[in-house]
PDB file of N, CA and C in Angstrom:
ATOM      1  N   UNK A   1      -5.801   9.650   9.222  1.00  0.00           N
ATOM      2  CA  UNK A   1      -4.771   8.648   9.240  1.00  0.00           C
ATOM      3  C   UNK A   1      -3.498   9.331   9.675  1.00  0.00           C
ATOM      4  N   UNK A   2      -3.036   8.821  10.681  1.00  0.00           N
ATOM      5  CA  UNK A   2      -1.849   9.378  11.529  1.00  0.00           C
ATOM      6  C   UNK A   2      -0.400   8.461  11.253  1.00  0.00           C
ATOM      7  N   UNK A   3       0.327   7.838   9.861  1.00  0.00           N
ATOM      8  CA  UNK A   3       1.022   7.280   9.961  1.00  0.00           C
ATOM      9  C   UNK A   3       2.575   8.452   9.928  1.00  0.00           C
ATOM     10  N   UNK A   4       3.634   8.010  10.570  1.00  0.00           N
ATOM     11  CA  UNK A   4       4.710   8.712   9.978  1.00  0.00           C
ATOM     12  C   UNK A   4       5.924   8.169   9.356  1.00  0.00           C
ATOM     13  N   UNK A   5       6.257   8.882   8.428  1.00  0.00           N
ATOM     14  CA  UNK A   5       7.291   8.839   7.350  1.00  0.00           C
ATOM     15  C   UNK A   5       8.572   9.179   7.733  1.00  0.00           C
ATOM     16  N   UNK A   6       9.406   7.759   8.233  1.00  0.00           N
ATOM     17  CA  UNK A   6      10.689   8.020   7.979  1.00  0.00           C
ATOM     18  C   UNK A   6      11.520   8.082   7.219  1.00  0.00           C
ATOM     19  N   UNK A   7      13.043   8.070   6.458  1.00  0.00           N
ATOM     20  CA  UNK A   7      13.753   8.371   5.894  1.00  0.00           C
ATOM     21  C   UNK A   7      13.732   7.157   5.236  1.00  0.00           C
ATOM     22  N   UNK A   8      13.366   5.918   5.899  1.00  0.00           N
ATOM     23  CA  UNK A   8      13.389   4.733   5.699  1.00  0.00           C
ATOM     24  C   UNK A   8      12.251   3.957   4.895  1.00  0.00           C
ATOM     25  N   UNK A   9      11.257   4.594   5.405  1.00  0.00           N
ATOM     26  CA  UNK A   9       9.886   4.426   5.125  1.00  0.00           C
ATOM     27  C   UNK A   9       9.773   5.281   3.588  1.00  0.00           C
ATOM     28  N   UNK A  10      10.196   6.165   3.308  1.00  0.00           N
ATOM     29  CA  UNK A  10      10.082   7.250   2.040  1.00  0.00           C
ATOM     30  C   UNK A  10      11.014   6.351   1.031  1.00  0.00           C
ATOM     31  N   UNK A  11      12.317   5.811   1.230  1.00  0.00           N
ATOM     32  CA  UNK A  11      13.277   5.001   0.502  1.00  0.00           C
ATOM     33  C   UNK A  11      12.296   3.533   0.140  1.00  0.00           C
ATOM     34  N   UNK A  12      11.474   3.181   0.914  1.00  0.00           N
ATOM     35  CA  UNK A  12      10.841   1.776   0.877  1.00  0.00           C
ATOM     36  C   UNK A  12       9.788   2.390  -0.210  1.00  0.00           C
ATOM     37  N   UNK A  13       9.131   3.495   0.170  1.00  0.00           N
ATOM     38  CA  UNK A  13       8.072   3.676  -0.562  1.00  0.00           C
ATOM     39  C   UNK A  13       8.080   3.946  -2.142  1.00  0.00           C
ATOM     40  N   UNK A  14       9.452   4.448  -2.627  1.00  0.00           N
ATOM     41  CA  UNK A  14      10.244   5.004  -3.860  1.00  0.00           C
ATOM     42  C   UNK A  14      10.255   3.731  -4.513  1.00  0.00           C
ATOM     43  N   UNK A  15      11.051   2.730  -3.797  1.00  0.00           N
ATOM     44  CA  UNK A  15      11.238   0.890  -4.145  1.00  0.00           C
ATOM     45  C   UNK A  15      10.163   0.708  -5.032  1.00  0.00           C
ATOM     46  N   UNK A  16       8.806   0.588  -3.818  1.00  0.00           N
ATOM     47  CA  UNK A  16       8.196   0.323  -4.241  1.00  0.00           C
ATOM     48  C   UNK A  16       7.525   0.577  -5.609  1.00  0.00           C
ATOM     49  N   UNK A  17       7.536   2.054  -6.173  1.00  0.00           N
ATOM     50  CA  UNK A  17       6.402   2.798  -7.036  1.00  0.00           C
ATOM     51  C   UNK A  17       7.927   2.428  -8.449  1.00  0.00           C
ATOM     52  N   UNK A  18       9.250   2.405  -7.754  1.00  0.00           N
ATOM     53  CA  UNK A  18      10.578   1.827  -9.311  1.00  0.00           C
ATOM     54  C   UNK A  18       9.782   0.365  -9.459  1.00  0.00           C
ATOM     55  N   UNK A  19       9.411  -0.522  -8.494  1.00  0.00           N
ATOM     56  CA  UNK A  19       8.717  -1.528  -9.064  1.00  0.00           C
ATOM     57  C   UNK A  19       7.399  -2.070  -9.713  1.00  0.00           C
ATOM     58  N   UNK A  20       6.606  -0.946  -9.699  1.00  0.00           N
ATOM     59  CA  UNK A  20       5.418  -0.591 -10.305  1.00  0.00           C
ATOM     60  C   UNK A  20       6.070  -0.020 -11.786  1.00  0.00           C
ATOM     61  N   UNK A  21       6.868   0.692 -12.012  1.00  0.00           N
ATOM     62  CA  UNK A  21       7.485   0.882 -12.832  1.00  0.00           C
ATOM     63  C   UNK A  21       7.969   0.074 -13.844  1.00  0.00           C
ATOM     64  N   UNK A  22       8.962  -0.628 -13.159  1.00  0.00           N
ATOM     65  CA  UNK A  22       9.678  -1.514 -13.981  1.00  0.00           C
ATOM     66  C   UNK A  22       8.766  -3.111 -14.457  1.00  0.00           C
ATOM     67  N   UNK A  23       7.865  -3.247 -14.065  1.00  0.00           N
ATOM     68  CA  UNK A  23       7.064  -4.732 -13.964  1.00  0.00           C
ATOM     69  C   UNK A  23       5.687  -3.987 -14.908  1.00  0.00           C
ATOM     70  N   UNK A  24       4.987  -2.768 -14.416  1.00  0.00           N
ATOM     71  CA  UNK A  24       3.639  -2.431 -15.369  1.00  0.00           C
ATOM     72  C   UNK A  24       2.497  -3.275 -14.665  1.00  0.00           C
ATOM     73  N   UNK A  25       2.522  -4.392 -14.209  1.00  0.00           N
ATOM     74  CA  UNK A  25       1.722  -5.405 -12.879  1.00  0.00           C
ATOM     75  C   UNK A  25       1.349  -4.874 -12.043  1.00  0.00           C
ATOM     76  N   UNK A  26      -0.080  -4.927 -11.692  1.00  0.00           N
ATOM     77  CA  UNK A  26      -0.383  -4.538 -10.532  1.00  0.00           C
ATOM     78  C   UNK A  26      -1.398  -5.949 -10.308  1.00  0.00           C
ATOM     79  N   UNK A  27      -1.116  -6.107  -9.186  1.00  0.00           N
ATOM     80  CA  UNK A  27      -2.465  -7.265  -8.773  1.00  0.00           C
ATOM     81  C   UNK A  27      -3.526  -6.632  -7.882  1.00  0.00           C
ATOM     82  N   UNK A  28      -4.354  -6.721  -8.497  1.00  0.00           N
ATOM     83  CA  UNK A  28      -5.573  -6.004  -7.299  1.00  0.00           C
ATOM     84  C   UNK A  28      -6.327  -7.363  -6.559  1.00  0.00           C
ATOM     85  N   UNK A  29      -6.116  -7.301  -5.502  1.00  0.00           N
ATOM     86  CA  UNK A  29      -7.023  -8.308  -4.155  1.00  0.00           C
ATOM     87  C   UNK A  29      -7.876  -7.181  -3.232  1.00  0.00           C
ATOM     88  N   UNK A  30      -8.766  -7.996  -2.625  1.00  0.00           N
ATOM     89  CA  UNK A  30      -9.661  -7.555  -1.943  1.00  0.00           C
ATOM     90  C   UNK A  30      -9.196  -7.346  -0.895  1.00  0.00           C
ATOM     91  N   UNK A  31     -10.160  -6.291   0.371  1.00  0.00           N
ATOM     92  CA  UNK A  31      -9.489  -5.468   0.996  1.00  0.00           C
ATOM     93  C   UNK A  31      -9.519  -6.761   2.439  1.00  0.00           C
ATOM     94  N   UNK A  32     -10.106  -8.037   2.267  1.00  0.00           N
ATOM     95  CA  UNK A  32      -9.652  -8.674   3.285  1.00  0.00           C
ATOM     96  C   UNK A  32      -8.711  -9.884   3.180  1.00  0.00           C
ATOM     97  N   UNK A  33      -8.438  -9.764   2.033  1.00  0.00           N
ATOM     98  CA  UNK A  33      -6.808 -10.364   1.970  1.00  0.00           C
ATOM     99  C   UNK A  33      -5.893  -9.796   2.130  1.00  0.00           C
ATOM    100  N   UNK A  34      -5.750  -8.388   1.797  1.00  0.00           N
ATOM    101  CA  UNK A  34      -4.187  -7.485   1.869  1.00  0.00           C
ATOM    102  C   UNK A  34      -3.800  -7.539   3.372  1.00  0.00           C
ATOM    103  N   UNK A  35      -4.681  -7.520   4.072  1.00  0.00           N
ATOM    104  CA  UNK A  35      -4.119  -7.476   5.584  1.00  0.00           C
ATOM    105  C   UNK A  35      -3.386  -9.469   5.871  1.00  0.00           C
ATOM    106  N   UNK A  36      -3.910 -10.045   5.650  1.00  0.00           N
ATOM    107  CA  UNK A  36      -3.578 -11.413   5.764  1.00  0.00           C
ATOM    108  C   UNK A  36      -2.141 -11.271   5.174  1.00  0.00           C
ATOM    109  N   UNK A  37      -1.880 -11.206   3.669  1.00  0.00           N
ATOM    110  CA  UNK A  37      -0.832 -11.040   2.757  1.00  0.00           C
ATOM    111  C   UNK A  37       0.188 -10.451   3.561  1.00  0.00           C
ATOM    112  N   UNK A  38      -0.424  -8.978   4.095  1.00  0.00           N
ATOM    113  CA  UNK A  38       0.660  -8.118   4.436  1.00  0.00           C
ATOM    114  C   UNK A  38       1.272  -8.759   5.941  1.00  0.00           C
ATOM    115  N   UNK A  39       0.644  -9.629   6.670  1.00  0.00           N
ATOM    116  CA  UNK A  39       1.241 -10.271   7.835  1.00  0.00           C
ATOM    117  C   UNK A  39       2.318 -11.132   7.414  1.00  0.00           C
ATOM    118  N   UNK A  40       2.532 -11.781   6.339  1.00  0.00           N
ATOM    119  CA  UNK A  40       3.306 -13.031   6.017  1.00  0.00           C
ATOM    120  C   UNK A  40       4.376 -11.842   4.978  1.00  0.00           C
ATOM    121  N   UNK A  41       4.416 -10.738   5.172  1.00  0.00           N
ATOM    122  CA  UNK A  41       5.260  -9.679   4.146  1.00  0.00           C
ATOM    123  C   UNK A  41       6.155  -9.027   5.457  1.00  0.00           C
ATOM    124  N   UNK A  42       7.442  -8.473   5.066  1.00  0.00           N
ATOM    125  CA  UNK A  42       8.243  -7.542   5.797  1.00  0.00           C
ATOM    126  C   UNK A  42       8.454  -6.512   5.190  1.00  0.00           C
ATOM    127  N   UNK A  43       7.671  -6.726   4.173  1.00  0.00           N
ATOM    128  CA  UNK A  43       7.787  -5.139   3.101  1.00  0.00           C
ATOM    129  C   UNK A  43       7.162  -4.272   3.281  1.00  0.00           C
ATOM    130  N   UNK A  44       7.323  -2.843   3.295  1.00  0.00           N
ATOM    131  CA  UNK A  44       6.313  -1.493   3.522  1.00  0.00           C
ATOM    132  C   UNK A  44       5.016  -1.849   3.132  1.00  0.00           C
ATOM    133  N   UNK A  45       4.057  -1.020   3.700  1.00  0.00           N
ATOM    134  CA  UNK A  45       3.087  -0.760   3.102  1.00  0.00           C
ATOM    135  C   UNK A  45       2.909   0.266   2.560  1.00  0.00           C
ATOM    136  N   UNK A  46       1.890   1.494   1.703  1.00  0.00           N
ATOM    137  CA  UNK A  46       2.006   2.481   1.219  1.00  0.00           C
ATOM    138  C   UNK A  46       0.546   2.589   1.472  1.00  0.00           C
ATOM    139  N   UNK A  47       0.202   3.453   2.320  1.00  0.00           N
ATOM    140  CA  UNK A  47      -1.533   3.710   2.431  1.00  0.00           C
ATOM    141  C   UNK A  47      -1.824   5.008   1.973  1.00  0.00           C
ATOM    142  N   UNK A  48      -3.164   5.693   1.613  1.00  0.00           N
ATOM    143  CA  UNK A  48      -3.093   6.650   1.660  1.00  0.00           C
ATOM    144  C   UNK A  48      -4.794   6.580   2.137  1.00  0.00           C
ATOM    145  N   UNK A  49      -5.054   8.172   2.456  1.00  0.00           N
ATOM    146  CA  UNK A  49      -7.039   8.412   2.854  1.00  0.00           C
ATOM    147  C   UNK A  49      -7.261   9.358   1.516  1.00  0.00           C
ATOM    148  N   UNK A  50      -8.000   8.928   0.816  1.00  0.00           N
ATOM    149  CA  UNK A  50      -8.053  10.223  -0.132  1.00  0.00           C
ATOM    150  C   UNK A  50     -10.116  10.291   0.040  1.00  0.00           C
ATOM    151  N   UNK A  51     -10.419  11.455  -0.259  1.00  0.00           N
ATOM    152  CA  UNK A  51     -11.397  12.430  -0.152  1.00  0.00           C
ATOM    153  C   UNK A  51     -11.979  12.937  -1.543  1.00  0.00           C
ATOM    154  N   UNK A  52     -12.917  12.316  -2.408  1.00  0.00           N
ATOM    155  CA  UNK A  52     -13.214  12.978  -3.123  1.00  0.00           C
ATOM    156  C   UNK A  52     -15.467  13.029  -2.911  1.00  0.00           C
ATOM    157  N   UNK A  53     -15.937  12.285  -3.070  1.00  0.00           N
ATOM    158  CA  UNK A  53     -17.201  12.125  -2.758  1.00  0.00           C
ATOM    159  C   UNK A  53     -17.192  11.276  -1.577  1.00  0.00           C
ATOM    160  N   UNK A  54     -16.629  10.296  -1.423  1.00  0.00           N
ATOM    161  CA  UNK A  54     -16.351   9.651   0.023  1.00  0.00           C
ATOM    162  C   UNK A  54     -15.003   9.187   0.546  1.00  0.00           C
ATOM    163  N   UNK A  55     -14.893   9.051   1.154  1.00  0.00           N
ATOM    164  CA  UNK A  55     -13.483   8.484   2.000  1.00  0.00           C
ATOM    165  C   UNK A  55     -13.104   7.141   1.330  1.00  0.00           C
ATOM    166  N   UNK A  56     -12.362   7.087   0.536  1.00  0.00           N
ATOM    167  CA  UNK A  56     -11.196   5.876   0.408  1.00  0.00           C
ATOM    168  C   UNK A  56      -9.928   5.583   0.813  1.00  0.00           C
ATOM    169  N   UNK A  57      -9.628   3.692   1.150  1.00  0.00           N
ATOM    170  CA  UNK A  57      -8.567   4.053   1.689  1.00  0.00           C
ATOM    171  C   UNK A  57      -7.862   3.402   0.952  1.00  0.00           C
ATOM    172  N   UNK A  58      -6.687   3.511   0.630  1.00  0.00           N
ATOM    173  CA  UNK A  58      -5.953   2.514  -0.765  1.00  0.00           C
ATOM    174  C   UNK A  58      -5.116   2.041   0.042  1.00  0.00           C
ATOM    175  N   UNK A  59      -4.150   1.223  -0.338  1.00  0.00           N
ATOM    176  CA  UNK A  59      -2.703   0.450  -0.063  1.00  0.00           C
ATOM    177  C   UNK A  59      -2.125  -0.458  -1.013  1.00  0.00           C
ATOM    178  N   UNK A  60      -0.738   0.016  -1.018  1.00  0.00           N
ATOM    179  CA  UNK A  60       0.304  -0.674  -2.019  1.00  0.00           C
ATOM    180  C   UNK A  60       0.909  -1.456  -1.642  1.00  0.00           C
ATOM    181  N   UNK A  61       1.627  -2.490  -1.877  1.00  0.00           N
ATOM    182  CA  UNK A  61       2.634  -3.088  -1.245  1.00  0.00           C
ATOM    183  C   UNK A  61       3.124  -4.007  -1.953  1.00  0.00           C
ATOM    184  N   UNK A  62       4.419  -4.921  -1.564  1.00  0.00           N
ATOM    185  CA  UNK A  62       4.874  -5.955  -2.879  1.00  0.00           C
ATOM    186  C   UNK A  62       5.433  -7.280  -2.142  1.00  0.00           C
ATOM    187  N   UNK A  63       5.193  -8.276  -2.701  1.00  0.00           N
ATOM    188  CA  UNK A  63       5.201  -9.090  -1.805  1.00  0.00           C
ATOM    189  C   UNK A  63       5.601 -10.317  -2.993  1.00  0.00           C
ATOM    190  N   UNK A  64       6.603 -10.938  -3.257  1.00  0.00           N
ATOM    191  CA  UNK A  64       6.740 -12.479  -3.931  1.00  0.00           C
ATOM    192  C   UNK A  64       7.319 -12.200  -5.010  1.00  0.00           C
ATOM    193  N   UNK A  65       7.475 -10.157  -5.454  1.00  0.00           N
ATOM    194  CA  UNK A  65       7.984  -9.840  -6.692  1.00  0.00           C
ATOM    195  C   UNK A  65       6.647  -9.324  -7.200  1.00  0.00           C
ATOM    196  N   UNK A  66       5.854  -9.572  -6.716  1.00  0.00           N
ATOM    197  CA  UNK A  66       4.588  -9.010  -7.650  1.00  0.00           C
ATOM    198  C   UNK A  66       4.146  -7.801  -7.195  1.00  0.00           C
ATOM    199  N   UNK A  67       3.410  -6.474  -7.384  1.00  0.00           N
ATOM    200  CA  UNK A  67       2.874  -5.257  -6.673  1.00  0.00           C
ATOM    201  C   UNK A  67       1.567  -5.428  -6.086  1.00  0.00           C
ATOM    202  N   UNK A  68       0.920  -5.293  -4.907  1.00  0.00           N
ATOM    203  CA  UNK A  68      -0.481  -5.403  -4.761  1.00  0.00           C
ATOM    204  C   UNK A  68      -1.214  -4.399  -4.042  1.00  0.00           C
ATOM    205  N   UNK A  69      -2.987  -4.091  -4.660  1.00  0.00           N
ATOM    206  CA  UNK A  69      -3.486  -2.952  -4.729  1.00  0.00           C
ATOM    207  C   UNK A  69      -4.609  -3.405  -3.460  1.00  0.00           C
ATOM    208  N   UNK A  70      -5.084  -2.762  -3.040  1.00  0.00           N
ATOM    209  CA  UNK A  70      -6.637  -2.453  -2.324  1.00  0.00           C
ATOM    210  C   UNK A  70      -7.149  -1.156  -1.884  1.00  0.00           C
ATOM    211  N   UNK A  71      -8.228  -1.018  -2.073  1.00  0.00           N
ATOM    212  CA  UNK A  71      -8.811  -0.056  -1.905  1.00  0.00           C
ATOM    213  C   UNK A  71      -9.970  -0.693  -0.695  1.00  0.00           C
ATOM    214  N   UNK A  72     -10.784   0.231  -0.006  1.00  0.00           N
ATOM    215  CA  UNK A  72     -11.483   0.334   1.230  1.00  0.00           C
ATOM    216  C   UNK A  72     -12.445   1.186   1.074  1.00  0.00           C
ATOM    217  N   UNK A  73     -13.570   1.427   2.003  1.00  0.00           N
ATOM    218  CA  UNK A  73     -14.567   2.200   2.256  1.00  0.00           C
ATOM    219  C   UNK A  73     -13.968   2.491   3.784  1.00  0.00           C
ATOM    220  N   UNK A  74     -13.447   1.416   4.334  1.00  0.00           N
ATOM    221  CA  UNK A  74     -13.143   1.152   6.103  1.00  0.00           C
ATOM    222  C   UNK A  74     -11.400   1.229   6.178  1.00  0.00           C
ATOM    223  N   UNK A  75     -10.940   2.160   7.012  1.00  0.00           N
ATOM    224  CA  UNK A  75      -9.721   1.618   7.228  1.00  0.00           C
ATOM    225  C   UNK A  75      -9.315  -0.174   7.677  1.00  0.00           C
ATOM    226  N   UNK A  76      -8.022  -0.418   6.993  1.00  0.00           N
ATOM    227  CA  UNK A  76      -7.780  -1.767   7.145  1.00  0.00           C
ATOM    228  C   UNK A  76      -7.002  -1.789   8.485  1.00  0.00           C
ATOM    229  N   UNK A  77      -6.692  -2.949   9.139  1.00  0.00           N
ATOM    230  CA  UNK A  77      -5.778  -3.056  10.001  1.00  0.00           C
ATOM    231  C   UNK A  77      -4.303  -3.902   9.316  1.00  0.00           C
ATOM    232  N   UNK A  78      -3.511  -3.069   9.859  1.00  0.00           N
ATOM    233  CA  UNK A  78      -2.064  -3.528   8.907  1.00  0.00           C
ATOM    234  C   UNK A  78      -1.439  -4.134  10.467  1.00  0.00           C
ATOM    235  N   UNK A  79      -1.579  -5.854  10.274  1.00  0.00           N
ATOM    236  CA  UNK A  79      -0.391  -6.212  11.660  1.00  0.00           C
ATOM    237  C   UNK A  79       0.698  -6.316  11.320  1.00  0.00           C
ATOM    238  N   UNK A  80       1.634  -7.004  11.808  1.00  0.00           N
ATOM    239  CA  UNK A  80       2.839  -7.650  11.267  1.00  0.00           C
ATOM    240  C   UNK A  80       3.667  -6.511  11.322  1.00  0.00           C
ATOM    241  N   UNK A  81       4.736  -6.991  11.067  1.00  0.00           N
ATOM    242  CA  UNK A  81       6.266  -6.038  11.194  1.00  0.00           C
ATOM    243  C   UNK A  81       6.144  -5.086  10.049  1.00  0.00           C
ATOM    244  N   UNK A  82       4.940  -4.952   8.957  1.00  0.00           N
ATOM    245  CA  UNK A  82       5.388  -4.126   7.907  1.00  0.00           C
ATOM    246  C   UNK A  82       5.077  -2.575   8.202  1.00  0.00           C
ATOM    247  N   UNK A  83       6.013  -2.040   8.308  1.00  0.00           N
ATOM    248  CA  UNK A  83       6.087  -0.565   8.125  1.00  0.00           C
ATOM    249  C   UNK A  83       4.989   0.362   7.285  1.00  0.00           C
ATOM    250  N   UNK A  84       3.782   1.465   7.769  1.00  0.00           N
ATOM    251  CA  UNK A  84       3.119   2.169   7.167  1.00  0.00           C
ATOM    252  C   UNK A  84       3.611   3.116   6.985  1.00  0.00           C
ATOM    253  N   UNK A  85       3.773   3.660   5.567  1.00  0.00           N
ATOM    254  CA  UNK A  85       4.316   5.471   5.014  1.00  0.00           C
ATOM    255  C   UNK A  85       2.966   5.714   4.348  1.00  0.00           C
ATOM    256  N   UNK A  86       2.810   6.871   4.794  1.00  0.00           N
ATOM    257  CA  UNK A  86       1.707   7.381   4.264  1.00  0.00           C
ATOM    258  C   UNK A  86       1.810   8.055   3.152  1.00  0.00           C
ATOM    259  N   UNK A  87       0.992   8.231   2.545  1.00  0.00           N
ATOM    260  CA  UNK A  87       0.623   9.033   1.100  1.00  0.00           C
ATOM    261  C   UNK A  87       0.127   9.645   0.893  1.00  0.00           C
ATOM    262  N   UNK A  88      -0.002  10.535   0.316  1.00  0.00           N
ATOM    263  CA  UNK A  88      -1.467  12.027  -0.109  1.00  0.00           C
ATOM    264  C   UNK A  88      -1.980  10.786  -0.725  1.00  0.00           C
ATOM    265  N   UNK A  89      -1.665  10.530  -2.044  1.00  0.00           N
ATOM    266  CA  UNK A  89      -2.488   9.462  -2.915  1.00  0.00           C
ATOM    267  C   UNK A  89      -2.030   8.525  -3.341  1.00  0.00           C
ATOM    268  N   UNK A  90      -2.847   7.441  -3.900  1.00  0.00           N
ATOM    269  CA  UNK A  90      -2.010   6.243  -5.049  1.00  0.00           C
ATOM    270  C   UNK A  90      -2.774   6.155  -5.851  1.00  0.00           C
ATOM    271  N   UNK A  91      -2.210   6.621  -7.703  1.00  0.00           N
ATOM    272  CA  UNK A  91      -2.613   6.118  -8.442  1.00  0.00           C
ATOM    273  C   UNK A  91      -2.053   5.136  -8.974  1.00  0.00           C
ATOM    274  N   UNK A  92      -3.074   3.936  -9.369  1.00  0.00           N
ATOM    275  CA  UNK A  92      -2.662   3.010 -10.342  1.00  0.00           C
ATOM    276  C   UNK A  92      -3.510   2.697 -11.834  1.00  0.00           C
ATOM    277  N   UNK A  93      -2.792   2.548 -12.418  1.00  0.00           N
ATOM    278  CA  UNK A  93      -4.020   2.326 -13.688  1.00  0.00           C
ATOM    279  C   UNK A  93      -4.653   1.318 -13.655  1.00  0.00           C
ATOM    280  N   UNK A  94      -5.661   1.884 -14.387  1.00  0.00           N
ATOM    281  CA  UNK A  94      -7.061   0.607 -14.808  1.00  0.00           C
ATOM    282  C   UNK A  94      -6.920  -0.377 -15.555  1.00  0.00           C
TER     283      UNK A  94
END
């Protein structure tokens, strides 16, 4: 995964994880809604590839006030104007 991190993109991504913070909410949807969601969003996305027995691909993002999760086997396609910053990882709790 080849995304890059601007100054802008790192400030969006911070937003994001103070609002994971401050709310404790996470909504988890499936990995073929987040791309739909994230078209009708102007908010970052937060992806990451992580590697442990197989390739997963996660993504964060917030959209209506609420935080939302997906995870992948397949990279997703992110259209729309929202900005990708990449991540080593995302944890969220169970």
């Amino acid at each position: 995964m080849n995304y890059g991190a601007t100054a802008g993109g790192m400030a969006a991504y911070a937003a994001v994880i103070q609002t994971v913070k401050a709310s404790g909410a996470i909504v988890r949807v499936d990995p073929d809604s987040f791309p739909r969601m994230v078209g009708k969003n102007e908010h970052p996305v937060v992806a990451a590839e992580e590697k442990f027995f197989k390739t997963t691909y996660k993504y964060l993002t917030s959209y209506g006030g609420f935080v939302f999760f997906t995870k992948s086997s397949t990279p997703l396609t992110i259209s729309g104007r929202a900005e990708v910053v990449a991540a080593r990882k995302i944890r969220v709790p169970r």
